[in-house]
C-alpha atoms as a PDB file:
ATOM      1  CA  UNK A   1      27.869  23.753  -3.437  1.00  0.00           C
ATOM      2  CA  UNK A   2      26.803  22.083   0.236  1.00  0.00           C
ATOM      3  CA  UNK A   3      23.329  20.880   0.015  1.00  0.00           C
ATOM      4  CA  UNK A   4      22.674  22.640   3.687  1.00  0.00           C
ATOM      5  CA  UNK A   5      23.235  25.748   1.490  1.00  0.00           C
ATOM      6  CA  UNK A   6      20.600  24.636  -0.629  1.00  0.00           C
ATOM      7  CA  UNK A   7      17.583  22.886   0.923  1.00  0.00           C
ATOM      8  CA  UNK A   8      15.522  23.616   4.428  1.00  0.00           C
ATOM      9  CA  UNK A   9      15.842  20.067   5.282  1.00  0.00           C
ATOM     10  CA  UNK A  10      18.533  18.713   6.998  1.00  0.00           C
ATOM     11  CA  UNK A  11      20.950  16.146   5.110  1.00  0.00           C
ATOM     12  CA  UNK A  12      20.552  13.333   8.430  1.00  0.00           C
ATOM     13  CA  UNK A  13      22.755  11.029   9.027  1.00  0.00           C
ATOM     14  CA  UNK A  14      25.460   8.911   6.771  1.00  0.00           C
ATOM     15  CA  UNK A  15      22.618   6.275   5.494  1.00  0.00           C
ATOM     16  CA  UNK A  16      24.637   2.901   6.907  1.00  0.00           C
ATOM     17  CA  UNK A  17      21.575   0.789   7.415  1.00  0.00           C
ATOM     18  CA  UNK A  18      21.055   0.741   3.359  1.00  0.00           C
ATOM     19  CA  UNK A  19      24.605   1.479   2.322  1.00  0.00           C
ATOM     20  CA  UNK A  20      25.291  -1.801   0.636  1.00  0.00           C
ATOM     21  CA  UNK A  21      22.356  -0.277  -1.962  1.00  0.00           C
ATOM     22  CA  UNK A  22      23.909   2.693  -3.011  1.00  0.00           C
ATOM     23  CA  UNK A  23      27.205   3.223  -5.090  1.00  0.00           C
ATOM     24  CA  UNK A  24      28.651   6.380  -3.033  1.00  0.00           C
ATOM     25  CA  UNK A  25      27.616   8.235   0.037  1.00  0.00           C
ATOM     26  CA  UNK A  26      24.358   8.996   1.210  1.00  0.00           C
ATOM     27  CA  UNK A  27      22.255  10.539   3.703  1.00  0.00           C
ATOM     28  CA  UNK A  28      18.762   9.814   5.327  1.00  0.00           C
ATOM     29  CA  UNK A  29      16.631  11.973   7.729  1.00  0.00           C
ATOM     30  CA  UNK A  30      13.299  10.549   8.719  1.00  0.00           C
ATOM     31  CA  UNK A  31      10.873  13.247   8.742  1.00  0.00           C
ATOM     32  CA  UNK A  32       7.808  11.187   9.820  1.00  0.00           C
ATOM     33  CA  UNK A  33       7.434   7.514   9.882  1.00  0.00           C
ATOM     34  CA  UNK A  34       3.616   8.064  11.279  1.00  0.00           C
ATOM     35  CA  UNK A  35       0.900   7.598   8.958  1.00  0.00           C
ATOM     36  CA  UNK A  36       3.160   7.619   5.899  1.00  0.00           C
ATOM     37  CA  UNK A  37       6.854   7.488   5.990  1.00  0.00           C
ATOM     38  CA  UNK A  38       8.752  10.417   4.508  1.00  0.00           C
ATOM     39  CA  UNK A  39      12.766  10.396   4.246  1.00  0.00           C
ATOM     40  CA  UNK A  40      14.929  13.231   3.360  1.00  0.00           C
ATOM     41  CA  UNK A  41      17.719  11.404   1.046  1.00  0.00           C
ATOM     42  CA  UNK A  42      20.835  13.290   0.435  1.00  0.00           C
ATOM     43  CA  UNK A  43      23.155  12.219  -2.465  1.00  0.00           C
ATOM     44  CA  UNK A  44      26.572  13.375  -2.697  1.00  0.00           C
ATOM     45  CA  UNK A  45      27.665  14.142  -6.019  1.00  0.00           C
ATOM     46  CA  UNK A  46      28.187  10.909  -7.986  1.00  0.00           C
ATOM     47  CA  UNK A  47      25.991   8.826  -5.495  1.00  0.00           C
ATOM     48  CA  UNK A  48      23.173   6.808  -6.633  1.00  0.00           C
ATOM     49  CA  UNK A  49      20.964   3.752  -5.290  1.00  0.00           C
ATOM     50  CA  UNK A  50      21.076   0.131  -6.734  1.00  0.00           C
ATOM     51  CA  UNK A  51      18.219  -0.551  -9.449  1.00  0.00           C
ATOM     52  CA  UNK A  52      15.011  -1.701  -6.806  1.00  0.00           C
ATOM     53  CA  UNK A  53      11.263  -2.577  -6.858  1.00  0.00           C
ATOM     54  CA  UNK A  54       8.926  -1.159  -4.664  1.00  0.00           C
ATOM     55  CA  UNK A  55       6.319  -4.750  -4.429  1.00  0.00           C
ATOM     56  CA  UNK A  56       2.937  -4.184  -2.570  1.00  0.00           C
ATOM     57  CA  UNK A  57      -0.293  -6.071  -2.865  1.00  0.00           C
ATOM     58  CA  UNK A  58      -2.161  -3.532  -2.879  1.00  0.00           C
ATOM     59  CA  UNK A  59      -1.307  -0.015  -3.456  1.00  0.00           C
ATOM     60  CA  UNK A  60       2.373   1.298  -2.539  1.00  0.00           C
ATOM     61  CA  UNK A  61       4.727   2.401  -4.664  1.00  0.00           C
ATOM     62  CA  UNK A  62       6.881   5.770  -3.589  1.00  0.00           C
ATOM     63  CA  UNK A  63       6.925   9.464  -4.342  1.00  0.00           C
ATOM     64  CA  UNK A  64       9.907  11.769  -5.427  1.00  0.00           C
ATOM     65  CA  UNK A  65       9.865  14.755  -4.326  1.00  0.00           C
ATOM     66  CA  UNK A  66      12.714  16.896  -5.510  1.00  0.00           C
ATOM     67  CA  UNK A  67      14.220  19.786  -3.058  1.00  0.00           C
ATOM     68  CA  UNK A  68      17.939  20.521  -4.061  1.00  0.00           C
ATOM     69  CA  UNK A  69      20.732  19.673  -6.130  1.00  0.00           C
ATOM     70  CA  UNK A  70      20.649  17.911  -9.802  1.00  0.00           C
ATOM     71  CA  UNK A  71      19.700  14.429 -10.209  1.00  0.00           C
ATOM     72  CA  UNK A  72      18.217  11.259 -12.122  1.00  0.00           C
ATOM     73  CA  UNK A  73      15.327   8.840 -12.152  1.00  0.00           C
ATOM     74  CA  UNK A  74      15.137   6.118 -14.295  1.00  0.00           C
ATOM     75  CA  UNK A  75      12.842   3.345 -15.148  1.00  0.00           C
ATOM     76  CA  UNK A  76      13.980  -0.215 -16.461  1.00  0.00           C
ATOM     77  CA  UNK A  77      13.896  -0.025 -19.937  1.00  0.00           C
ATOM     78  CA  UNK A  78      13.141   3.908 -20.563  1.00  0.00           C
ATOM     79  CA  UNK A  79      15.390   6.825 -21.070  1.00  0.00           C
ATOM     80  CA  UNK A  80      16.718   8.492 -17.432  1.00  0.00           C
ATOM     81  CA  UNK A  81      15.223  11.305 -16.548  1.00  0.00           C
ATOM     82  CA  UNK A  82      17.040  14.606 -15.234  1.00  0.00           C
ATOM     83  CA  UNK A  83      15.494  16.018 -12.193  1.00  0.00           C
ATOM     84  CA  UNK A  84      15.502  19.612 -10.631  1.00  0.00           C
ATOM     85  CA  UNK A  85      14.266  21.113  -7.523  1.00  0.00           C
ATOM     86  CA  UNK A  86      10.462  21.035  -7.740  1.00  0.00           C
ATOM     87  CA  UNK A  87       9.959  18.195  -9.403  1.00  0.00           C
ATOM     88  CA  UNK A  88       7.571  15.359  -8.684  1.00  0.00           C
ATOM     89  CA  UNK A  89       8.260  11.611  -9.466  1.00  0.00           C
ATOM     90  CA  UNK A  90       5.814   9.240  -8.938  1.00  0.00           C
ATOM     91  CA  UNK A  91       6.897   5.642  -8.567  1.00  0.00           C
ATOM     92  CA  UNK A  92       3.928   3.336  -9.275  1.00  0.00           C
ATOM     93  CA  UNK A  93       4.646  -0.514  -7.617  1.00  0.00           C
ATOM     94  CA  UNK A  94       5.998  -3.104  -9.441  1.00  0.00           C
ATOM     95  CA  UNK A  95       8.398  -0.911 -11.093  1.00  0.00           C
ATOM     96  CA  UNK A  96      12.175  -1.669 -11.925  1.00  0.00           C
ATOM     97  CA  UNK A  97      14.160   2.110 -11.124  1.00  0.00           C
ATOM     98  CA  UNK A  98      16.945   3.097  -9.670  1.00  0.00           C
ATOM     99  CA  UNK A  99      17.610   7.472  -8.555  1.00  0.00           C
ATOM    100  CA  UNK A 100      20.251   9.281  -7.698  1.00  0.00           C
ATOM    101  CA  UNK A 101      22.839  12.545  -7.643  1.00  0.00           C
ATOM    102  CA  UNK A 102      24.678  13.595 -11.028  1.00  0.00           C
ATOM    103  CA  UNK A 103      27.992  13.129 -11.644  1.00  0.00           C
ATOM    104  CA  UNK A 104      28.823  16.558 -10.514  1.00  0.00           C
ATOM    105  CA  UNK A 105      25.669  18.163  -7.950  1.00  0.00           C
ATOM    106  CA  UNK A 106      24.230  16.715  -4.710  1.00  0.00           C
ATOM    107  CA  UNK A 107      20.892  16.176  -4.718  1.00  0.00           C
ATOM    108  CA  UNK A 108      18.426  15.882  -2.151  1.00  0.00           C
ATOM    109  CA  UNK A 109      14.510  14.625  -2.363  1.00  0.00           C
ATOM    110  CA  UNK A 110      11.972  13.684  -0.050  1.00  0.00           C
ATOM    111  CA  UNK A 111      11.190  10.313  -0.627  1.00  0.00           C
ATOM    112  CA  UNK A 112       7.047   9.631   0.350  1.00  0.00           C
ATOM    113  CA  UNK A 113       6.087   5.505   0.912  1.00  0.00           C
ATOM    114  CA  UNK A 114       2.614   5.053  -0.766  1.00  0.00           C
ATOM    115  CA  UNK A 115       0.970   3.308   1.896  1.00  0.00           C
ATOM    116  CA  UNK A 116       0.485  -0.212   0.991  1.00  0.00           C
ATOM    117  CA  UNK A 117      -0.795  -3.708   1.799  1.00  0.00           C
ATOM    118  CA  UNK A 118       2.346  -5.900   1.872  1.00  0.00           C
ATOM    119  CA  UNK A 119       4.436  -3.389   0.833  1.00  0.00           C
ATOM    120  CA  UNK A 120       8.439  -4.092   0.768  1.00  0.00           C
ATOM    121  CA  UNK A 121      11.828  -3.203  -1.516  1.00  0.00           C
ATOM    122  CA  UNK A 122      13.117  -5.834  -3.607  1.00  0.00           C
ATOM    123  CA  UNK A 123      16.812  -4.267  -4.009  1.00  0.00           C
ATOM    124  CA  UNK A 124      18.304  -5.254  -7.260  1.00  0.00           C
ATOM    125  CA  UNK A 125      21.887  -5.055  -9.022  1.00  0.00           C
ATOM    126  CA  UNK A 126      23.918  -1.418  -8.792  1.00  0.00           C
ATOM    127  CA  UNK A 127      23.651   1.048 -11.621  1.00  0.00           C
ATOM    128  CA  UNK A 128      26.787   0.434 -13.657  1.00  0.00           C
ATOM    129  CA  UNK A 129      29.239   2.958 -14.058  1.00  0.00           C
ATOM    130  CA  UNK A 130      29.080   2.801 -18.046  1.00  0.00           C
ATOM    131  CA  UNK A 131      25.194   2.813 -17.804  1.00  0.00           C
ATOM    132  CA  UNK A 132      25.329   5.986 -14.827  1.00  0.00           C
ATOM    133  CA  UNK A 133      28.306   7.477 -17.132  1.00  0.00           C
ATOM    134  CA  UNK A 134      26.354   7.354 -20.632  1.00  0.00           C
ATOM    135  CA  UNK A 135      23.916  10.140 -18.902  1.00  0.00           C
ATOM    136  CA  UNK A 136      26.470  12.423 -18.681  1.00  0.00           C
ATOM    137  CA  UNK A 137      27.591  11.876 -22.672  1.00  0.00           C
ATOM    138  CA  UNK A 138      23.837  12.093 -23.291  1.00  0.00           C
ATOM    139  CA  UNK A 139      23.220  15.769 -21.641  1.00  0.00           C
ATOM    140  CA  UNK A 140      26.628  17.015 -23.807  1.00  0.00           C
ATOM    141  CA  UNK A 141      24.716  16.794 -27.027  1.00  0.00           C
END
């Protein structure tokens, strides 16, 4: 299924400017960048970002908000998480994580930048495709 079918926010634009930080193809529609910066992020299925920090001297950090599709957030070190429309993530600075689509749904979220003092991504290495495909064997069981 199309995420246009399945969210109220358009998918944007094919995301070239930060391409080289996602394994597969991906989408970005700037809702605001006033006040705080909000981006629609489309996944297609199979698509996720590289492993990243979001550094800030004060404050920062980012917010997930889920609107369509199925998907995964994980932080360095913990167990990924599976994420649904509706669900909230909240992405505290300083923390090693990577997000993205499952293997076999879009997913879409709305991606909120914590206001911050300083505040920058520190893109890491890609998710590999034995750690991305072990999620998959994980949700069989």
């Amino acid at each position: 299924m199309d995420v246009k079918e399945l969210s109220v926010f358009p998918k944007g634009k094919p995301n070239d400017a930060y391409a080289q930080y996602f394994i597969g193809q991906s989408y970005l529609n700037m809702l605001s960048t006033d006040q705080v910066a909000i981006g629609n992020v489309t996944f297609e299925a199979g698509c996720r970002n590289n492993w990243h920090i979001h550094q800030a001297d004060k404050g920062g950090g980012q917010i997930l908000l889920v609107t369509a599709g199925k998907g995964y957030y994980q932080e360095w070190g913990k167990e990924a998480r599976e994420l649904h429309p509706g669900d909230v993530v909240n992405i505290p600075a300083g923390v090693k994580h990577w997000h993205g689509a499952a293997p076999d749904s879009c997913f879409q979220h709305l991606a909120v930048e914590v206001p911050a003092e300083n505040g920058s991504t520190q893109w890491l290495e890609p998710v590999s495709d034995e750690e991305y495909n072990s999620l998959k064997k994980r949700e069989e069981y």
